[in-house]
N, C-alpha and C. Protein backbone atom coordinates (compact mmCIF):
# COMPACT_ATOMS: atom_id res chain seq x y z
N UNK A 1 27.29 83.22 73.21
CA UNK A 1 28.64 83.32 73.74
C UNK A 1 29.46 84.36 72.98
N UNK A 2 29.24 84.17 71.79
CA UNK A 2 29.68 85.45 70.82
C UNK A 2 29.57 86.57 71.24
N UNK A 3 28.53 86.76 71.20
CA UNK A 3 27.98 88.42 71.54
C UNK A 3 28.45 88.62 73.16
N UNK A 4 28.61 88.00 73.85
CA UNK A 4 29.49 88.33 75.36
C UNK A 4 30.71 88.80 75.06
N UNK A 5 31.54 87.67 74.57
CA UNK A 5 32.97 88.43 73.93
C UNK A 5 33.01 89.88 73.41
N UNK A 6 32.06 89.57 72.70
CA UNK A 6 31.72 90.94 71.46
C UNK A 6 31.81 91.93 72.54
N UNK A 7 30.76 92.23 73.40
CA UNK A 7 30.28 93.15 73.97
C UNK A 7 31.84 93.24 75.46
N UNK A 8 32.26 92.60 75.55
CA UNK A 8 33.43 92.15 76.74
C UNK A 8 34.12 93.17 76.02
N UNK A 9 34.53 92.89 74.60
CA UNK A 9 35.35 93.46 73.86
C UNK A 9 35.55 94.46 73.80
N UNK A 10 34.24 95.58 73.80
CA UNK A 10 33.80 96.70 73.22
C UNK A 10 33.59 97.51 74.53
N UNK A 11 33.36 96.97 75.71
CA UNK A 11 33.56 97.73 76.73
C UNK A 11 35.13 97.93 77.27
N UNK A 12 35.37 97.37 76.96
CA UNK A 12 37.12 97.54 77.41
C UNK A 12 37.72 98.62 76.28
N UNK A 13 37.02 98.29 75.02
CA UNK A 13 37.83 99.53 74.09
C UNK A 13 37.08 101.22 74.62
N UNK A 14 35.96 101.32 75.00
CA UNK A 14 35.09 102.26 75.98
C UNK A 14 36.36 102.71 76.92
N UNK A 15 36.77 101.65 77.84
CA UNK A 15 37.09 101.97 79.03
C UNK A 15 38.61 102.63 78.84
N UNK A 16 39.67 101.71 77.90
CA UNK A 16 40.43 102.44 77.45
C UNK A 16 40.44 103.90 76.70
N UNK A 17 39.10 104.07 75.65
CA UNK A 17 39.54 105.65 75.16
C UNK A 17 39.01 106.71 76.71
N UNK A 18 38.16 106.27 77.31
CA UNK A 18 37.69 107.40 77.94
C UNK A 18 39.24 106.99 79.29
N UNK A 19 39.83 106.23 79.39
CA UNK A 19 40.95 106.67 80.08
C UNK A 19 41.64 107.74 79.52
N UNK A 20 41.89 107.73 77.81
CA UNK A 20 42.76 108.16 77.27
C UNK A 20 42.63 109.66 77.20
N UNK A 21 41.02 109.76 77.16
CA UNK A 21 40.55 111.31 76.91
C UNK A 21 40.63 112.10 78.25
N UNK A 22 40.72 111.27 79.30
CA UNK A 22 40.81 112.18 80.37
C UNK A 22 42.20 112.52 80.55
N UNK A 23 42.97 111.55 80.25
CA UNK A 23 44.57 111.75 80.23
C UNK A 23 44.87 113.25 79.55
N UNK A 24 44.33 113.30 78.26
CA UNK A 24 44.25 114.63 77.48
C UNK A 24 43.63 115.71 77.89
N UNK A 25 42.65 115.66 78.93
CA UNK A 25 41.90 116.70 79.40
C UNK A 25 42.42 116.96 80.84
N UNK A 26 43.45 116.52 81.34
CA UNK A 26 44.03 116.68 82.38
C UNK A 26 44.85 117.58 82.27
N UNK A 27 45.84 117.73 80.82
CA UNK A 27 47.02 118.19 80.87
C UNK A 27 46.94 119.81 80.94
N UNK A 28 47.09 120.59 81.82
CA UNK A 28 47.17 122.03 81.90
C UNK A 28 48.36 122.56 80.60
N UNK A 29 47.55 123.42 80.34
CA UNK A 29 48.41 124.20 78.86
C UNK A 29 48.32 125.61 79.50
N UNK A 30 49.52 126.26 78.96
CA UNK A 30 49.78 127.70 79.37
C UNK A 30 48.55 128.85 79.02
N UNK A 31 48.65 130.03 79.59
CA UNK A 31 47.35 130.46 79.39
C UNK A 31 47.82 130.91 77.92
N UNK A 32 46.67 131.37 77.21
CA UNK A 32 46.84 132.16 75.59
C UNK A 32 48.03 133.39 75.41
N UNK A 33 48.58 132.90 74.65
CA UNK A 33 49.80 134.35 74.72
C UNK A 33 50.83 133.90 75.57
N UNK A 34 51.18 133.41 76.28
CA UNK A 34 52.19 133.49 77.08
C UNK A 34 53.66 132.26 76.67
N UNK A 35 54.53 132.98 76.53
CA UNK A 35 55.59 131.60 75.82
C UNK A 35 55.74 130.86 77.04
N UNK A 36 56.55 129.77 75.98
CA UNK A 36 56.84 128.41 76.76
C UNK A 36 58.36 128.89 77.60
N UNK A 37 58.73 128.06 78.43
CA UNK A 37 60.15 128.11 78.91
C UNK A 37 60.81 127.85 77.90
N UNK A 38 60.80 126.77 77.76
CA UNK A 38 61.73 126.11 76.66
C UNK A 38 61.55 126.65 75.15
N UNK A 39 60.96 127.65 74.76
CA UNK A 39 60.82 128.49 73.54
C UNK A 39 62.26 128.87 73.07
N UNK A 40 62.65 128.74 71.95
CA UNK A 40 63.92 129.54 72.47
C UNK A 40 63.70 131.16 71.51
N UNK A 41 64.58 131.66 71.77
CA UNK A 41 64.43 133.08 71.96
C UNK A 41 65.64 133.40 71.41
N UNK A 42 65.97 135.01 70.46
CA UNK A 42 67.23 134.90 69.62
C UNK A 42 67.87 136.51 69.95
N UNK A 43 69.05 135.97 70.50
CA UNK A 43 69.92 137.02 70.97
C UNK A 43 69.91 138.32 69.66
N UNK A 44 69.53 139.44 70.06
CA UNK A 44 69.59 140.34 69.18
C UNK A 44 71.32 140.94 68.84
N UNK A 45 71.78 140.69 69.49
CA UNK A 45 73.85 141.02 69.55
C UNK A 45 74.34 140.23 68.42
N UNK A 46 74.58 138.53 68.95
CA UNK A 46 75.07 137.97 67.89
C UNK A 46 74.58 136.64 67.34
N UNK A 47 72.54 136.92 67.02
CA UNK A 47 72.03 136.16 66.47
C UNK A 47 72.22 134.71 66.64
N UNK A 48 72.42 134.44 67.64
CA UNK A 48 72.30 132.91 67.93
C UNK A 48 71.24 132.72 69.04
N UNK A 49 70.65 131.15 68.80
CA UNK A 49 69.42 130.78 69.81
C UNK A 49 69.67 129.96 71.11
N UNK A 50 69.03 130.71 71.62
CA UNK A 50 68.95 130.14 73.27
C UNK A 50 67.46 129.49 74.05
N UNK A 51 67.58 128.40 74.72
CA UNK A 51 66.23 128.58 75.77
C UNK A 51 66.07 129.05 76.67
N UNK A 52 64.40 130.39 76.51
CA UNK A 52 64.20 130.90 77.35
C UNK A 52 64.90 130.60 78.62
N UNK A 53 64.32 129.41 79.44
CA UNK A 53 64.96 129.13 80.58
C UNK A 53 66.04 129.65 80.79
N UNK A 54 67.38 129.33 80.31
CA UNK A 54 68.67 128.99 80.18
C UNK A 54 69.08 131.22 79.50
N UNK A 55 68.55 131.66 79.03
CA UNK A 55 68.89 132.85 78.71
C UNK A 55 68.79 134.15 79.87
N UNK A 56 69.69 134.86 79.50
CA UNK A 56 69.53 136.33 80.50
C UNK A 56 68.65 137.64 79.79
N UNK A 57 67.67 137.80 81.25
CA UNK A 57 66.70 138.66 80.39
C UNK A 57 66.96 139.72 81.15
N UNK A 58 66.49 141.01 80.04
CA UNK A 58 66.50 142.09 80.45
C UNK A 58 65.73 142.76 79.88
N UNK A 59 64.86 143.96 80.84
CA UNK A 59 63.62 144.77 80.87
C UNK A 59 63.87 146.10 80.33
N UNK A 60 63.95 146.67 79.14
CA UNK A 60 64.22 148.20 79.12
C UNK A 60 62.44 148.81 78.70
N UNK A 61 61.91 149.47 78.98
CA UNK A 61 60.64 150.42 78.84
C UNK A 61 59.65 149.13 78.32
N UNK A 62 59.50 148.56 78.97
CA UNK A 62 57.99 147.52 79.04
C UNK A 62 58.68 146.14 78.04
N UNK A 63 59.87 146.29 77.66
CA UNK A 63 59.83 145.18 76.42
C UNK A 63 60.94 144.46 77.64
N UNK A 64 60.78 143.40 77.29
CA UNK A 64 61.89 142.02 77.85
C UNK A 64 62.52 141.83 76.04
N UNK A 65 64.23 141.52 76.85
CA UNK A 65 64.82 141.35 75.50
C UNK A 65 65.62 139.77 76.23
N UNK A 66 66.32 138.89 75.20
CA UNK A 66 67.04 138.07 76.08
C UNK A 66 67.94 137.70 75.07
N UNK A 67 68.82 137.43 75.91
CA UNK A 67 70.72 137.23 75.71
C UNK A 67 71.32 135.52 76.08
N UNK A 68 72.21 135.55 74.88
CA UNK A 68 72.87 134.28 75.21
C UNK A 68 73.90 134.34 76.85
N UNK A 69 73.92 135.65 77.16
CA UNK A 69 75.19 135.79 78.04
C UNK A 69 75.68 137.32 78.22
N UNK A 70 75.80 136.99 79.70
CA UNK A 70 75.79 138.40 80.30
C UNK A 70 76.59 139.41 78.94
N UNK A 71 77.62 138.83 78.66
CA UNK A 71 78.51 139.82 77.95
C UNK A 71 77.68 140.39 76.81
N UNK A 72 76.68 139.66 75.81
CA UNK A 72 75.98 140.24 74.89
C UNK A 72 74.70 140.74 75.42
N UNK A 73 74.56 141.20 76.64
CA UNK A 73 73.66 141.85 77.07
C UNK A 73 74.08 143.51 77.54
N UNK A 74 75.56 143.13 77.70
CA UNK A 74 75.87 144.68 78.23
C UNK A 74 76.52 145.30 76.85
N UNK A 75 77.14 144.21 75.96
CA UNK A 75 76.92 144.77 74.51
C UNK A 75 75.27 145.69 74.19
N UNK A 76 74.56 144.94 74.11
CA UNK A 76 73.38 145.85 73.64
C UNK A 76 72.93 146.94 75.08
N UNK A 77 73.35 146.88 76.03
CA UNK A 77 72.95 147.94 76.92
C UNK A 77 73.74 149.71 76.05
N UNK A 78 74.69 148.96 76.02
CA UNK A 78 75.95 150.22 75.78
C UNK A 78 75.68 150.75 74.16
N UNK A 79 74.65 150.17 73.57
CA UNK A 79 74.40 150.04 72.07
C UNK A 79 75.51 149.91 70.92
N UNK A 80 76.20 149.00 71.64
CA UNK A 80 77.53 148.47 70.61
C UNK A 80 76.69 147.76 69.33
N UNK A 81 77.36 147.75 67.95
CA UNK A 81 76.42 147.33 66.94
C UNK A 81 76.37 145.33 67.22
N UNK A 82 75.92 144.87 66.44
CA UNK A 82 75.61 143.33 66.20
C UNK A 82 77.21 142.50 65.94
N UNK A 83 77.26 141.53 66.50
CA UNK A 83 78.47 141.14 66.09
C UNK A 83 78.67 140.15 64.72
């Protein structure tokens, strides 16, 4: 009767990790290199942090730069210094 329990026991702890591992092998991760949304990202104008998401980006010669806000974006367009 022991060894039923035992073995009752030990298949259920089975059945739970391999739930658990598929749970983990399910979860899609971004490809290599590529940031997160929610990364945040640091205004080059007046050094404060923003999330990606939530920030304004802008493209000059292949580079993406990003801004807390339109206004410190047309600051660095116009190359006004850092505030």
């Amino acid at each position: 009767m022991r060894a039923l329990v035992t073995l009752g026991f030990l298949v259920a702890i089975l059945i739970a990790l391999s739930r658990l591992s598929s749970a983990f092998r399910s979860r899609r991760l971004p490809p290599a290199g590529a940031p997160r949304r929610d990364e945040l990202v640091k205004d080059p104008v007046c050094q404060t942090y923003v999330p990606m998401s939530r920030a304004i980006r802008v493209e000059a010669g292949g580079t993406a730069t990003f801004f807390c806000s339109p206004e410190c974006a047309a600051r660095f367009q116009r190359g006004e210094p850092r505030a």
